[in-house]
PDB file of N, CA and C in Angstrom:
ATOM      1  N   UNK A   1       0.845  -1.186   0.000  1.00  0.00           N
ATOM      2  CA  UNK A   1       0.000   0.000   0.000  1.00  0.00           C
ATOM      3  C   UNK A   1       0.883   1.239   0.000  1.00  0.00           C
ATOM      4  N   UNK A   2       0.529   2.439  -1.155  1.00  0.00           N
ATOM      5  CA  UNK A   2       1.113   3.476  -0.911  1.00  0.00           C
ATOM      6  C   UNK A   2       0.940   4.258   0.527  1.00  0.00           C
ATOM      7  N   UNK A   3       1.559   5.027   0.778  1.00  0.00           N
ATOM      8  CA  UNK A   3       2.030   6.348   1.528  1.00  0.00           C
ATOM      9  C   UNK A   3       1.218   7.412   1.273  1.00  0.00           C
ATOM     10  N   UNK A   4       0.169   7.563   0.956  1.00  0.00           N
ATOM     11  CA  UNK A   4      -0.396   8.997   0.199  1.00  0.00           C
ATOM     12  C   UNK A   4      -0.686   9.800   1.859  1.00  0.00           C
ATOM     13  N   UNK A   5      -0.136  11.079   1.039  1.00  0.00           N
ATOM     14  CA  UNK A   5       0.569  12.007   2.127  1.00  0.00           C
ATOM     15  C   UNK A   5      -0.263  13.558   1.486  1.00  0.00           C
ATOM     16  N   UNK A   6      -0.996  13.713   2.213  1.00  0.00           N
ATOM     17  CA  UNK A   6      -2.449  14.754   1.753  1.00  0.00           C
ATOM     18  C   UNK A   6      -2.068  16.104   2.430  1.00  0.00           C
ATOM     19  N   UNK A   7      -1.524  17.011   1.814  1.00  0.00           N
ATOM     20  CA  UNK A   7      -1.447  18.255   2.494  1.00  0.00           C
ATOM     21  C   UNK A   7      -2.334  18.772   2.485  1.00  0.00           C
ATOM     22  N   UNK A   8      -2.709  20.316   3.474  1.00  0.00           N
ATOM     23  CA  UNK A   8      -4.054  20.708   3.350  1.00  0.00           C
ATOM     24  C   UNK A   8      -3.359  21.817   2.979  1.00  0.00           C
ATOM     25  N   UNK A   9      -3.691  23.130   2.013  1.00  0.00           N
ATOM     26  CA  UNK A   9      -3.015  24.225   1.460  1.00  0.00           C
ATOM     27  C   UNK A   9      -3.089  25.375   3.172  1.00  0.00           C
ATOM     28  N   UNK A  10      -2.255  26.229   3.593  1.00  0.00           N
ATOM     29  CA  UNK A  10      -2.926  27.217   3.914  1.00  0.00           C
ATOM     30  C   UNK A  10      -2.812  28.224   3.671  1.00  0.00           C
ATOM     31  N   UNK A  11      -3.159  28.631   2.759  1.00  0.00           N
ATOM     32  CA  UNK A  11      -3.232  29.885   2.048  1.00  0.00           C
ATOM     33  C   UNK A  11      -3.524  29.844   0.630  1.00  0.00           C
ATOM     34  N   UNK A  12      -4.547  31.098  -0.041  1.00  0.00           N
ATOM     35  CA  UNK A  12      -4.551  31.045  -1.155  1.00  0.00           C
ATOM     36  C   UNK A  12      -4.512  32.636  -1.930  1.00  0.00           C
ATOM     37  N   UNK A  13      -3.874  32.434  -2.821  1.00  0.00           N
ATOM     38  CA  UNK A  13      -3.819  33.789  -4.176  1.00  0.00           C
ATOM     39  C   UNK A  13      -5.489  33.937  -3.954  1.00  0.00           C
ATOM     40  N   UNK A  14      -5.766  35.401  -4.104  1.00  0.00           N
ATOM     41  CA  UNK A  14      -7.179  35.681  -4.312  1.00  0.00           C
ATOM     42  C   UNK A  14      -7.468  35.689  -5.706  1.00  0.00           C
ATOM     43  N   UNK A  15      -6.452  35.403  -6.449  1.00  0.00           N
ATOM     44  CA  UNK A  15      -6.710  35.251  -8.231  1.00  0.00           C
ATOM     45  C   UNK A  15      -6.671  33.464  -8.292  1.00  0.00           C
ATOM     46  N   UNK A  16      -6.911  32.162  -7.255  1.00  0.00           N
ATOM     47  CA  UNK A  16      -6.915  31.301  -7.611  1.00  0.00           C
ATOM     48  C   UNK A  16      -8.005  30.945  -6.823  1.00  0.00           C
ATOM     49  N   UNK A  17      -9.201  31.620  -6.531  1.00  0.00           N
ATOM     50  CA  UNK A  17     -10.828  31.237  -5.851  1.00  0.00           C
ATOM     51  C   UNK A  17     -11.477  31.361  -6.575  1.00  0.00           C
ATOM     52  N   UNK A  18     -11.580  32.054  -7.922  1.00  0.00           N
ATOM     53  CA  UNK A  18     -12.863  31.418  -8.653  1.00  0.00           C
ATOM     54  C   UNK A  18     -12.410  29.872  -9.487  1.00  0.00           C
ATOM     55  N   UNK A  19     -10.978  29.537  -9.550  1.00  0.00           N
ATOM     56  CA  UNK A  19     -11.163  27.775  -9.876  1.00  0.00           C
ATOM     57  C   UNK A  19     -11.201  27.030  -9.177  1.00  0.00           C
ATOM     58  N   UNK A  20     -11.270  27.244  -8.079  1.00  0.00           N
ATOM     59  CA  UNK A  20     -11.526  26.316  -6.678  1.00  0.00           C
ATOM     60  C   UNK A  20     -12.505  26.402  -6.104  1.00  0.00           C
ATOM     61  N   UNK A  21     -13.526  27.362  -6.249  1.00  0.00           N
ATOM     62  CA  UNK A  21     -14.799  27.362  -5.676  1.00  0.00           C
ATOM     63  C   UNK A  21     -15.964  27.814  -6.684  1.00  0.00           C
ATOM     64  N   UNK A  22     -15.121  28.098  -7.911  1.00  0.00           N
ATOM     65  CA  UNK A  22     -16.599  28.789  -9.076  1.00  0.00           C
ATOM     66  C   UNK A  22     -17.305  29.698  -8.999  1.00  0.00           C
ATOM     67  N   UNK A  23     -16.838  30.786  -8.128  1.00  0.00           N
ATOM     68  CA  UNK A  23     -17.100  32.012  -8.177  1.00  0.00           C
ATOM     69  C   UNK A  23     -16.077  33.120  -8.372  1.00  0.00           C
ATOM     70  N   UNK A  24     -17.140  33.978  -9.283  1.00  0.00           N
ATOM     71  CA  UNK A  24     -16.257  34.497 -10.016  1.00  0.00           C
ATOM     72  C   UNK A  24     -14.721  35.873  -9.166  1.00  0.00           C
ATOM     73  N   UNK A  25     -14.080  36.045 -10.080  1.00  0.00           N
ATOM     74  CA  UNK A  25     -12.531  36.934  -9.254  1.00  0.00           C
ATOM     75  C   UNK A  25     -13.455  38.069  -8.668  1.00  0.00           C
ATOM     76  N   UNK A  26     -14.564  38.667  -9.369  1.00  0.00           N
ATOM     77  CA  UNK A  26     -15.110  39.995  -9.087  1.00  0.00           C
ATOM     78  C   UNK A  26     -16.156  39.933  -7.768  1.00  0.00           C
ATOM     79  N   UNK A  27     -16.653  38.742  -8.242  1.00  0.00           N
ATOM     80  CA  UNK A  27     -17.079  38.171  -6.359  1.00  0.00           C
ATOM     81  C   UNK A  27     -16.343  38.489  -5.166  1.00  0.00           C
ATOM     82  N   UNK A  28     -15.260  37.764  -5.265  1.00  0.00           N
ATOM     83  CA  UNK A  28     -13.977  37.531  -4.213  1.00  0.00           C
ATOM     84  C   UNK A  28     -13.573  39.107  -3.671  1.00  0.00           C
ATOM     85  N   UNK A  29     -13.280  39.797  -4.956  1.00  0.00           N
ATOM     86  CA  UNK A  29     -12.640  40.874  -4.619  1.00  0.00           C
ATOM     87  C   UNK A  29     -13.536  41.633  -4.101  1.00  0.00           C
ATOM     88  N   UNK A  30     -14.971  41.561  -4.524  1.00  0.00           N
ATOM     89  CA  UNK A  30     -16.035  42.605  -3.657  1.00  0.00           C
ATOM     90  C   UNK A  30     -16.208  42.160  -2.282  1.00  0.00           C
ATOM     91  N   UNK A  31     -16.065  40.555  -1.829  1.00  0.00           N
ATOM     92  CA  UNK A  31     -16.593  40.294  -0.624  1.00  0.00           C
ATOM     93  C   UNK A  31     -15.199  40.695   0.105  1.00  0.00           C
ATOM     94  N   UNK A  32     -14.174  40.615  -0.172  1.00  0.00           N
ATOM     95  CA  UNK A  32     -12.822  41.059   0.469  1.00  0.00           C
ATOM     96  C   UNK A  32     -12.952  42.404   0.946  1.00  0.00           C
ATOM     97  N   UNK A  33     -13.539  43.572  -0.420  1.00  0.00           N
ATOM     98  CA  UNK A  33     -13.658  44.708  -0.021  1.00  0.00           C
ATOM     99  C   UNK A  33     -14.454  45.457   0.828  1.00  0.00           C
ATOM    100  N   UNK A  34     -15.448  44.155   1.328  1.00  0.00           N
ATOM    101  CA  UNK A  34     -17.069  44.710   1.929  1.00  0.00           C
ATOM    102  C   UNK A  34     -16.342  44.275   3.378  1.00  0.00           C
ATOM    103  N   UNK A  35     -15.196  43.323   3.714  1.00  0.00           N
ATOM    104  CA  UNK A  35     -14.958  43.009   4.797  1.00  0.00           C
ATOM    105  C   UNK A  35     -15.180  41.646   5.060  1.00  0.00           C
ATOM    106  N   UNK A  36     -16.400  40.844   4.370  1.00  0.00           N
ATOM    107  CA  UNK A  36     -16.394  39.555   4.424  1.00  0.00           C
ATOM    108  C   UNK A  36     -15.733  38.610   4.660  1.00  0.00           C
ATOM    109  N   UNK A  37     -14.612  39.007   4.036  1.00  0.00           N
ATOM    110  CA  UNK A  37     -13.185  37.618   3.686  1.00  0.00           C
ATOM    111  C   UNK A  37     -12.097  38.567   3.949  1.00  0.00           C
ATOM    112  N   UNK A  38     -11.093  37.899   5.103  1.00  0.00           N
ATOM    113  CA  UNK A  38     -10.090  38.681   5.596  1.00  0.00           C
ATOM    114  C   UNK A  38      -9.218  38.185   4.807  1.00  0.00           C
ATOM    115  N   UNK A  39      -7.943  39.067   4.418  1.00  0.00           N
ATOM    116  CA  UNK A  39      -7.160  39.289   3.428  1.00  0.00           C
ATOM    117  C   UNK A  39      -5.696  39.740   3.780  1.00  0.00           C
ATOM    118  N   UNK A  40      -4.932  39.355   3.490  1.00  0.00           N
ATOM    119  CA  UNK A  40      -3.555  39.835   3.703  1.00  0.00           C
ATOM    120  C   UNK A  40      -2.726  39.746   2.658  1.00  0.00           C
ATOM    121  N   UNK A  41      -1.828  41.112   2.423  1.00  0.00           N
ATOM    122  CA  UNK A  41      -1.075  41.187   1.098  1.00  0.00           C
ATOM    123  C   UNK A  41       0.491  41.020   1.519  1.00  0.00           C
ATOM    124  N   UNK A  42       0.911  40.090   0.861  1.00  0.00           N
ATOM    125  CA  UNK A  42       2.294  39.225   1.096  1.00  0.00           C
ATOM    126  C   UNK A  42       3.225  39.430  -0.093  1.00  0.00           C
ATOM    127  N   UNK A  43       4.098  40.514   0.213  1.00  0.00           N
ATOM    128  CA  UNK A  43       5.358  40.710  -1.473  1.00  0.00           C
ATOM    129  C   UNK A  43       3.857  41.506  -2.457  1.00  0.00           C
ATOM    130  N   UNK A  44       2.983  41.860  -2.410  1.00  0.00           N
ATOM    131  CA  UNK A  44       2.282  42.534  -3.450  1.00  0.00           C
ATOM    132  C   UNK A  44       1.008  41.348  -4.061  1.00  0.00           C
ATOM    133  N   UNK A  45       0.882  40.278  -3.281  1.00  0.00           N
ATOM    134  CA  UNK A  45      -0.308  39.300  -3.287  1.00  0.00           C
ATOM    135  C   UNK A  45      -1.298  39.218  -2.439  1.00  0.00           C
ATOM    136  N   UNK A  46      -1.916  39.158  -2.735  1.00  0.00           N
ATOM    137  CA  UNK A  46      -3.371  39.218  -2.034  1.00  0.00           C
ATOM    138  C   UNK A  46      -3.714  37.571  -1.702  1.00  0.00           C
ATOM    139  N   UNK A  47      -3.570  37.640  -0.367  1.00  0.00           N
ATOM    140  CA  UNK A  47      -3.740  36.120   0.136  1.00  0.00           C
ATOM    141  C   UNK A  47      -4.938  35.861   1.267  1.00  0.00           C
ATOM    142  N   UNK A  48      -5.324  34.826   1.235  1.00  0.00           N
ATOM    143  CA  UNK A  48      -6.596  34.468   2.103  1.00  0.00           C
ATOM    144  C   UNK A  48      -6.202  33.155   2.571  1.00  0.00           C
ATOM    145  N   UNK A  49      -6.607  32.750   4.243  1.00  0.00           N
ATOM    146  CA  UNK A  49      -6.472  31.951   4.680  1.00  0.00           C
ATOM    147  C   UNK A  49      -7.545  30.846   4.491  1.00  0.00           C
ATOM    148  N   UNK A  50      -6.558  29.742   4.064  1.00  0.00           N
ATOM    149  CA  UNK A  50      -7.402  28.531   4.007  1.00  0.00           C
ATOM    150  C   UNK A  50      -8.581  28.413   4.919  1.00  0.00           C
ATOM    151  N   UNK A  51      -8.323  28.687   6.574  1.00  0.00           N
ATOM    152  CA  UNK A  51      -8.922  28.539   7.419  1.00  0.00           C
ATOM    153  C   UNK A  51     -10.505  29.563   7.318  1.00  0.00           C
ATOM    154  N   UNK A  52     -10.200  30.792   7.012  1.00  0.00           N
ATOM    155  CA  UNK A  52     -10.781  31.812   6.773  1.00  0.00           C
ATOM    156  C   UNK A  52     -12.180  31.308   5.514  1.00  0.00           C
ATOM    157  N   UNK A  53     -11.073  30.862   4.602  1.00  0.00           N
ATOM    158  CA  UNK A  53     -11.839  30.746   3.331  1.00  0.00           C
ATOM    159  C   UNK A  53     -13.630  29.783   3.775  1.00  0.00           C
ATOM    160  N   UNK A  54     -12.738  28.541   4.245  1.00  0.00           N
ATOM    161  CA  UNK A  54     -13.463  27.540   4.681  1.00  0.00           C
ATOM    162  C   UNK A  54     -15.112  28.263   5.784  1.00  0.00           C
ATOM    163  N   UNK A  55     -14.259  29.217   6.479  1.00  0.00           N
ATOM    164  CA  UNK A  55     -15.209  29.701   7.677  1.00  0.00           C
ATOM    165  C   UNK A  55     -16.515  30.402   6.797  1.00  0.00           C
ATOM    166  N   UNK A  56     -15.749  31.371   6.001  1.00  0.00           N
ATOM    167  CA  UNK A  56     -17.141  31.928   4.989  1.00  0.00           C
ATOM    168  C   UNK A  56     -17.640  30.660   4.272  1.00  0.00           C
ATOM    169  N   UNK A  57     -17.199  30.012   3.206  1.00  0.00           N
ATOM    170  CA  UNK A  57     -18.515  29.397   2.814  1.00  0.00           C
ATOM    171  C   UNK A  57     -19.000  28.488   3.839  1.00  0.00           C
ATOM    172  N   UNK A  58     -18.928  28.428   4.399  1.00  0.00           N
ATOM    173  CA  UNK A  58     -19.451  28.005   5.779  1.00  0.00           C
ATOM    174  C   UNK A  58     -20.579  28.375   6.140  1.00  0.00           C
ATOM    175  N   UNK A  59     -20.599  29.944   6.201  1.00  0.00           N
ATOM    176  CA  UNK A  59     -21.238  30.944   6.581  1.00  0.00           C
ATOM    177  C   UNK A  59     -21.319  31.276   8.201  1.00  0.00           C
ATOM    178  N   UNK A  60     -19.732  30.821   8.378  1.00  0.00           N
ATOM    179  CA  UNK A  60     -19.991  31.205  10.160  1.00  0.00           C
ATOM    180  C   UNK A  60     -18.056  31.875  10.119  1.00  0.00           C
ATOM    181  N   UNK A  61     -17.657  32.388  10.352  1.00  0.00           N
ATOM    182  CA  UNK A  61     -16.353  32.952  11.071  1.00  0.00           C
ATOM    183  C   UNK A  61     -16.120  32.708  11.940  1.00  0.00           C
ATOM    184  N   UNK A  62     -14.386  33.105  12.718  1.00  0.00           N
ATOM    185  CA  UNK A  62     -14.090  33.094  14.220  1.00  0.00           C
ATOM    186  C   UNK A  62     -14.149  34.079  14.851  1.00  0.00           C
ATOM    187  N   UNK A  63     -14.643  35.125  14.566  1.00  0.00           N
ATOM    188  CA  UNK A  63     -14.743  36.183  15.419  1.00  0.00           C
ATOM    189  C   UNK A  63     -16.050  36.198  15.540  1.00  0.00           C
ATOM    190  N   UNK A  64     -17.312  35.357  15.357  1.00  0.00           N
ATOM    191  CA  UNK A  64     -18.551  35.201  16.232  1.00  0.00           C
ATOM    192  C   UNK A  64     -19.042  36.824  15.177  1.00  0.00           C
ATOM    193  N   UNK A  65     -18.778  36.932  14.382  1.00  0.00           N
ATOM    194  CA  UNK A  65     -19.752  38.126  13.879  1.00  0.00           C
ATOM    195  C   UNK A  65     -20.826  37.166  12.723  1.00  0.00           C
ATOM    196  N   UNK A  66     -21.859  37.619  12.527  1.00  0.00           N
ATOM    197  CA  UNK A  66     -22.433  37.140  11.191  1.00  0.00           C
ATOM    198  C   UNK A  66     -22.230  37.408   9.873  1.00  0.00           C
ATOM    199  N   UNK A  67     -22.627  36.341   9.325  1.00  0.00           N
ATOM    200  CA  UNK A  67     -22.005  36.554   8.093  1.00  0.00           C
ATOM    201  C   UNK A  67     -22.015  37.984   7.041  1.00  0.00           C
ATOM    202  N   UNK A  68     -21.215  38.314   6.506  1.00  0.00           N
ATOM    203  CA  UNK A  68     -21.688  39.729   5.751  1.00  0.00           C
ATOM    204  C   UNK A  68     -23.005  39.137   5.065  1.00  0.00           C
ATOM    205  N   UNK A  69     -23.829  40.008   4.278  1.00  0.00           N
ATOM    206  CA  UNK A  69     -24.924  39.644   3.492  1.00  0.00           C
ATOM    207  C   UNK A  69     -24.563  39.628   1.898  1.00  0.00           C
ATOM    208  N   UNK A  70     -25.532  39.072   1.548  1.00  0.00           N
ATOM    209  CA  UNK A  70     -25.240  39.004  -0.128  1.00  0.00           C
ATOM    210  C   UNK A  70     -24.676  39.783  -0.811  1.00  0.00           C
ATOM    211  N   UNK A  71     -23.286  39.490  -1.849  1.00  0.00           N
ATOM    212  CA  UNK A  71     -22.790  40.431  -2.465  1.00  0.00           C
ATOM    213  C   UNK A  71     -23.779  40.913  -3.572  1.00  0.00           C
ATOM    214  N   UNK A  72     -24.826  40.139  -3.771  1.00  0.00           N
ATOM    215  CA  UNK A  72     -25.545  40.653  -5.130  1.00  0.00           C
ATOM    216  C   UNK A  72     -26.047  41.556  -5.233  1.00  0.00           C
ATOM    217  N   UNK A  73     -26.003  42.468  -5.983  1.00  0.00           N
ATOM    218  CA  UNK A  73     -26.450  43.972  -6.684  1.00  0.00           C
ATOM    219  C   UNK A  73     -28.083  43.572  -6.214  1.00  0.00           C
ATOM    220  N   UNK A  74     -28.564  44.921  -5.552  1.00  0.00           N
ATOM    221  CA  UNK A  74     -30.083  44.703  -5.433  1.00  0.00           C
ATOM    222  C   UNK A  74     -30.601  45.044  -6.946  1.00  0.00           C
ATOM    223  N   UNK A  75     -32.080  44.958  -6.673  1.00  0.00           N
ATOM    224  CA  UNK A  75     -32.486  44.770  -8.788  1.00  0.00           C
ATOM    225  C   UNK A  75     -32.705  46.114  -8.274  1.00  0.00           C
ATOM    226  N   UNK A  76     -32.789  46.768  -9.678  1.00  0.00           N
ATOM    227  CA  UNK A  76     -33.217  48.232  -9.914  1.00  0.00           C
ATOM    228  C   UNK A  76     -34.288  48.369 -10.097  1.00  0.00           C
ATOM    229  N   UNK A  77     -34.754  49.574  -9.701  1.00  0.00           N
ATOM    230  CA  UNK A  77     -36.357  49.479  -9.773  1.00  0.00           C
ATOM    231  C   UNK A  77     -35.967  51.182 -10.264  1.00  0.00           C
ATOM    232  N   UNK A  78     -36.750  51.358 -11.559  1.00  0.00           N
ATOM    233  CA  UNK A  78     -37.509  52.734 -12.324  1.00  0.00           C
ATOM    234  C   UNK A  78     -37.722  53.645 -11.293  1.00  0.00           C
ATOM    235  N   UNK A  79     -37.268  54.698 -11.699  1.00  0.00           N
ATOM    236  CA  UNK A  79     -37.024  56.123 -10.691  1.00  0.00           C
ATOM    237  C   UNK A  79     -39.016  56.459 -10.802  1.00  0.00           C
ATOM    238  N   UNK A  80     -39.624  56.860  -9.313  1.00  0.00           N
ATOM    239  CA  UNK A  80     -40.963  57.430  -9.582  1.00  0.00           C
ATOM    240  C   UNK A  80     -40.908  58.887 -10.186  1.00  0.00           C
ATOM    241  N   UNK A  81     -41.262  59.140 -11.300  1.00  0.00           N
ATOM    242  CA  UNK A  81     -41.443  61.034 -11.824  1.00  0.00           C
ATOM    243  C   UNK A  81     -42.799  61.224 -11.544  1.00  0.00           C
ATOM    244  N   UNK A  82     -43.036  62.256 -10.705  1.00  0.00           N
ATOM    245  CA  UNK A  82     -44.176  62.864 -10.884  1.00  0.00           C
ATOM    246  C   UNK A  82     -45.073  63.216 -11.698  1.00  0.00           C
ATOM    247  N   UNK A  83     -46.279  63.457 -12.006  1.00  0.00           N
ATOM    248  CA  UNK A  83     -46.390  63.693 -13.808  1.00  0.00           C
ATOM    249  C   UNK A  83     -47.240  64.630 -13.314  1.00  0.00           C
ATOM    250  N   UNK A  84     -46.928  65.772 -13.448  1.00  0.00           N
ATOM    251  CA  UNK A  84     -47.767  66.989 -13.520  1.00  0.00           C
ATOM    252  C   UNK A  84     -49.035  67.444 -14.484  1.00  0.00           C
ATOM    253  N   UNK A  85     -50.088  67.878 -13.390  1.00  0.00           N
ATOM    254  CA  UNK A  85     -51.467  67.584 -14.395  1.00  0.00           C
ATOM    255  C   UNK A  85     -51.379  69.492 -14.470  1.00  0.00           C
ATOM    256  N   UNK A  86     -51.949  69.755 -15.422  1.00  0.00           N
ATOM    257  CA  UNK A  86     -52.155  71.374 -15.763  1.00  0.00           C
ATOM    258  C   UNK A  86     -53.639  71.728 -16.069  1.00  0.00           C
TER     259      UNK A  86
END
């Protein structure tokens, strides 16, 4: 029987989470920027902890806060104009 010897990564490029989880770079980088996903820049890289990563899709963290809310754009809704009667 082999030896298979399974590392677990810890750490990841924030330009290598949408092929590992299928969401897209512009996702990542908005939930990073909203505070969601803690982030640390290493030599000029933007890195996220394995541990971290795991905790959001999770939808629970270690600092006991709740989860941020949906990055999705609310829908737009048509400005009301008044329509003036004469």
């Amino acid at each position: 029987m082999k030896n298979q010897n399974v590392t677990q990564r810890l750490s990841w490029r924030l330009t290598e989470l949408p092929a590992v989880t299928g969401l897209s770079l512009a996702f990542w980088r908005k939930v990073a920027r909203m505070g969601g996903l803690p982030v640390r820049k290493v030599q000029g890289a933007v890195i996220v902890l394995d541990d971290d990563l795991r905790a959001y899709l999770s939808g629970s963290n270690k600092q006991g806060k709740e989860p941020t809310q949906s990055c999705r754009a609310e829908p737009q809704t048509e400005p009301q104009v008044a329509s003036a009667t004469a």
